[in-house]
N, C-alpha and C. Protein backbone atom coordinates (compact mmCIF):
# COMPACT_ATOMS: atom_id res chain seq x y z
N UNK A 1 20.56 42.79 40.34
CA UNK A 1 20.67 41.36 40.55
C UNK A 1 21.84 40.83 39.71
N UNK A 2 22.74 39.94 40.34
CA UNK A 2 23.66 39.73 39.85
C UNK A 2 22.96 38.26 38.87
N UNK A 3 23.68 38.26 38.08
CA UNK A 3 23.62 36.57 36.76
C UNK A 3 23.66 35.27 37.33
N UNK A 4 22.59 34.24 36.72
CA UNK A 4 23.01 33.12 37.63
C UNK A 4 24.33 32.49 37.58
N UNK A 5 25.24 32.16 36.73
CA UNK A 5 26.67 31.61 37.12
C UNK A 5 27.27 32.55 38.29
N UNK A 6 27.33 33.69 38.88
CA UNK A 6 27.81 34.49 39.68
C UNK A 6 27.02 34.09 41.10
N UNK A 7 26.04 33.89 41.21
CA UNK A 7 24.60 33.41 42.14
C UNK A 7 25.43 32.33 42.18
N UNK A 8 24.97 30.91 41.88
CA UNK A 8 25.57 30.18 41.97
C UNK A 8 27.10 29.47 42.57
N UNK A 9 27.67 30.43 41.81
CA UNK A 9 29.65 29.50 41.72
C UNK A 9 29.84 29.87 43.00
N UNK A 10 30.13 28.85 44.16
CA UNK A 10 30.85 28.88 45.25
C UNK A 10 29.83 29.47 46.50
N UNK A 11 28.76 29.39 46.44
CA UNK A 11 28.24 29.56 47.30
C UNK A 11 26.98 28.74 48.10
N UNK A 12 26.61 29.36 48.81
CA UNK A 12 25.76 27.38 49.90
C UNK A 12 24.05 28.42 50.01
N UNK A 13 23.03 27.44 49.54
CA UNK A 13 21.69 27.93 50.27
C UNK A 13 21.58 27.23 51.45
N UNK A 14 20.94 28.43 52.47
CA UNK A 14 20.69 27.44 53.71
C UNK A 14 18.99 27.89 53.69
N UNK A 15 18.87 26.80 54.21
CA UNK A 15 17.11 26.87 54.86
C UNK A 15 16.64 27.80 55.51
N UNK A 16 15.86 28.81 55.43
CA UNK A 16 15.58 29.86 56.17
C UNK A 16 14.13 29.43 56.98
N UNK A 17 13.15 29.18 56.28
CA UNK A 17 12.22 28.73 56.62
C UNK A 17 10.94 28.10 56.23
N UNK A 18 9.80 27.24 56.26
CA UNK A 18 8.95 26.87 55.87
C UNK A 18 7.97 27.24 56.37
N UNK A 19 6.83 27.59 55.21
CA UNK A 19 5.19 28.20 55.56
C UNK A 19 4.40 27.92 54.54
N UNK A 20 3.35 27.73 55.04
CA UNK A 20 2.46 26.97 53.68
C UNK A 20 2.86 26.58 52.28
N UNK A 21 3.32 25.59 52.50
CA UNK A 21 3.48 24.64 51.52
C UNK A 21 4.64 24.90 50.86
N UNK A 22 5.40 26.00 50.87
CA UNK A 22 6.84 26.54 50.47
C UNK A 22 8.01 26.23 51.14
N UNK A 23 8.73 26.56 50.47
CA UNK A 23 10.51 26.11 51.92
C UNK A 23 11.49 27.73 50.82
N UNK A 24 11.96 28.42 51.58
CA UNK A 24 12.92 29.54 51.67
C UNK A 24 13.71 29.08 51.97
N UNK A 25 15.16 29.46 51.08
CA UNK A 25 16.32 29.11 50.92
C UNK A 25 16.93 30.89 51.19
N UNK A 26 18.02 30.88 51.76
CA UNK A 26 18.66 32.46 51.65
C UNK A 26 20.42 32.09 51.00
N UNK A 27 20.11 32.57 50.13
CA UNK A 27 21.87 32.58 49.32
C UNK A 27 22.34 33.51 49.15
N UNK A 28 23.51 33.70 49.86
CA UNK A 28 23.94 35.03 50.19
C UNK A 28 25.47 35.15 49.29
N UNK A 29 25.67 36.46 48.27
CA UNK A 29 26.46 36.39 47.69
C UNK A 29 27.74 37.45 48.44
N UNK A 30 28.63 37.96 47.43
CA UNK A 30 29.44 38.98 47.75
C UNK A 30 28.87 39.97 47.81
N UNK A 31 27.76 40.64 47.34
CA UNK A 31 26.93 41.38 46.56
C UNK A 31 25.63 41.44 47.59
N UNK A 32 24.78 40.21 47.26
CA UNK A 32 23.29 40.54 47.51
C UNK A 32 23.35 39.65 48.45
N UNK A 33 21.54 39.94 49.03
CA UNK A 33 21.17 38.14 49.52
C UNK A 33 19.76 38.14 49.17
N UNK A 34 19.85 36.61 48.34
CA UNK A 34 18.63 36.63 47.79
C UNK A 34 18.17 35.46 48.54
N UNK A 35 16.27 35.31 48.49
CA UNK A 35 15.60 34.25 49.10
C UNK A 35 15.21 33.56 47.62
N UNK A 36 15.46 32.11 47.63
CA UNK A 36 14.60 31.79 46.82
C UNK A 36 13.56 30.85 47.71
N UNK A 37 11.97 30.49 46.69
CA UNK A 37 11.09 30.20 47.29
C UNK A 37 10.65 29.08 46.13
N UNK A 38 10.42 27.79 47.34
CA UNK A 38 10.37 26.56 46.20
C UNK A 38 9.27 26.04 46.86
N UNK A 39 7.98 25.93 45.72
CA UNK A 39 7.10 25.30 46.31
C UNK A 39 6.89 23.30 46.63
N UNK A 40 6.95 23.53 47.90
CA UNK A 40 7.40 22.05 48.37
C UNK A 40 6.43 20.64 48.09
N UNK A 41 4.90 21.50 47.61
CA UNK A 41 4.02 20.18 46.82
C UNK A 41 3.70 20.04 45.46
N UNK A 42 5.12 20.57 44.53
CA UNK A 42 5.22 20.06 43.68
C UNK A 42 5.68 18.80 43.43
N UNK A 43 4.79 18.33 41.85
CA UNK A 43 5.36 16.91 42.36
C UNK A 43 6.74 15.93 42.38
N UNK A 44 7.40 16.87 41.34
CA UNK A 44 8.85 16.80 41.57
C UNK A 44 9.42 16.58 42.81
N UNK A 45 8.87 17.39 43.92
CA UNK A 45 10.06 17.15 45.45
C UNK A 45 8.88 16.48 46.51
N UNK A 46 7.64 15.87 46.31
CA UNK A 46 6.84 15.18 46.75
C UNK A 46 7.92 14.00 47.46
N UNK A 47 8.78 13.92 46.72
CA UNK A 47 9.59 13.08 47.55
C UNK A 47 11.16 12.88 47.85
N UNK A 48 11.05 14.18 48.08
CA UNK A 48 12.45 14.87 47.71
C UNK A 48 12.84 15.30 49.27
N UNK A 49 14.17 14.57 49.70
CA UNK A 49 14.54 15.22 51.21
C UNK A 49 14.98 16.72 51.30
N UNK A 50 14.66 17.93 51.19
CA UNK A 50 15.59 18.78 51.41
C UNK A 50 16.57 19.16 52.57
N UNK A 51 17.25 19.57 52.27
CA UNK A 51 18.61 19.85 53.18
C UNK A 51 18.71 21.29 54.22
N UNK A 52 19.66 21.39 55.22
CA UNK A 52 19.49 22.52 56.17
C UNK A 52 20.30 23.47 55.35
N UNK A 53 21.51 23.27 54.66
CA UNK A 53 22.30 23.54 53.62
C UNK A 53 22.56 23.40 52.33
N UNK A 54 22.35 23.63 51.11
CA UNK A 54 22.51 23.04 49.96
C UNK A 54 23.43 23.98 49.08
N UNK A 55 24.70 23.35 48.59
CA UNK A 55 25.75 24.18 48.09
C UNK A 55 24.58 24.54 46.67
N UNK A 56 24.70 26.14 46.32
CA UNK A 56 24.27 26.25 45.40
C UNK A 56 23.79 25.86 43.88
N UNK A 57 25.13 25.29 43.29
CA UNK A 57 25.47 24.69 42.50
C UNK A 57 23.83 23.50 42.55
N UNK A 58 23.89 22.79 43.43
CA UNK A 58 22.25 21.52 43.44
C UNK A 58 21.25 22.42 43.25
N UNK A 59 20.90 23.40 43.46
CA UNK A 59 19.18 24.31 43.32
C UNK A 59 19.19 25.14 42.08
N UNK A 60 20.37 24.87 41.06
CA UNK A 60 20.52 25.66 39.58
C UNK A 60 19.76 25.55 39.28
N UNK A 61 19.10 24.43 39.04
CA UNK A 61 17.91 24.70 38.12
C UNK A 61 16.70 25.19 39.03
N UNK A 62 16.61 24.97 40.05
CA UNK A 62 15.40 25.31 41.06
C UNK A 62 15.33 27.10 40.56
N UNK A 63 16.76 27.24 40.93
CA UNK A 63 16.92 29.25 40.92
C UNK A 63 16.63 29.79 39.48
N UNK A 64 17.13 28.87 38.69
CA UNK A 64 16.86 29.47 36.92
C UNK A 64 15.21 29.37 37.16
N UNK A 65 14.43 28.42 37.36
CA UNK A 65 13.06 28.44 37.52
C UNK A 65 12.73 29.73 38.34
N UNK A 66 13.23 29.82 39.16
CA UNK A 66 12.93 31.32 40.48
C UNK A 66 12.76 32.48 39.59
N UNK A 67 13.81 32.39 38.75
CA UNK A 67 14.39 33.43 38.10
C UNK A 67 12.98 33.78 37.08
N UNK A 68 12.74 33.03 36.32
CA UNK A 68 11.64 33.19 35.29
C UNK A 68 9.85 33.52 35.92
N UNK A 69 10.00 32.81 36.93
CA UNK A 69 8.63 32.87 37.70
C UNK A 69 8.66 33.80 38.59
N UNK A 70 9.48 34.41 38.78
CA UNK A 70 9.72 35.49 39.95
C UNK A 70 9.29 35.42 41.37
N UNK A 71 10.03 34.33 41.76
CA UNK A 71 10.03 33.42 43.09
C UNK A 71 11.48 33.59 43.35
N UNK A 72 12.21 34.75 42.94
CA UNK A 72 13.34 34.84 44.16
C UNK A 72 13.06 36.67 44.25
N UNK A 73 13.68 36.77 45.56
CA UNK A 73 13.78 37.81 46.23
C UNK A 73 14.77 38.47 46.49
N UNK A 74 15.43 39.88 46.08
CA UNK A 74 16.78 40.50 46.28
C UNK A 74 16.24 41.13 47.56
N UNK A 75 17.05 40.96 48.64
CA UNK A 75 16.86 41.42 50.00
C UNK A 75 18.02 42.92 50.17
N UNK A 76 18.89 42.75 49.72
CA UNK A 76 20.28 43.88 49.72
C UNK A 76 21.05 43.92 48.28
């Protein structure tokens, strides 16, 4: 797994999909592609629009959270 500034710098999450109560993001690097998985009834994004696209850089802190809770996924 590559470091989050490398994850991050210059690259876009797009929406992959939603299922109980979660929303999947796929961010695809030079390297890997990872899913991250954000649970959507927390109450933080209770009122939070998410996007079909979100340049990486906006979900930093979402992914540093991924990162510790082990809610992202290395696919390749």
């Amino acid at each position: 797994m590559e470091n989050l500034k490398t994850i991050v710098k210059g690259t876009t999450a797009k929406l992959s999909f939603v299922c109980a109560g979660k929303i999947y993001y796929h961010i695809e690097t030079e390297k890997h592609l990872y899913q991250l998985e954000i649970k959507s009834m927390d109450e933080e994004l209770k009122t939070t629009y998410m996007e079909k696209s979100i340049r990486q850089l906006h979900l930093c802190a979402g992914f540093e959270k991924g990162l510790r809770i082990q809610t992202i996924h290395l696919f390749n």
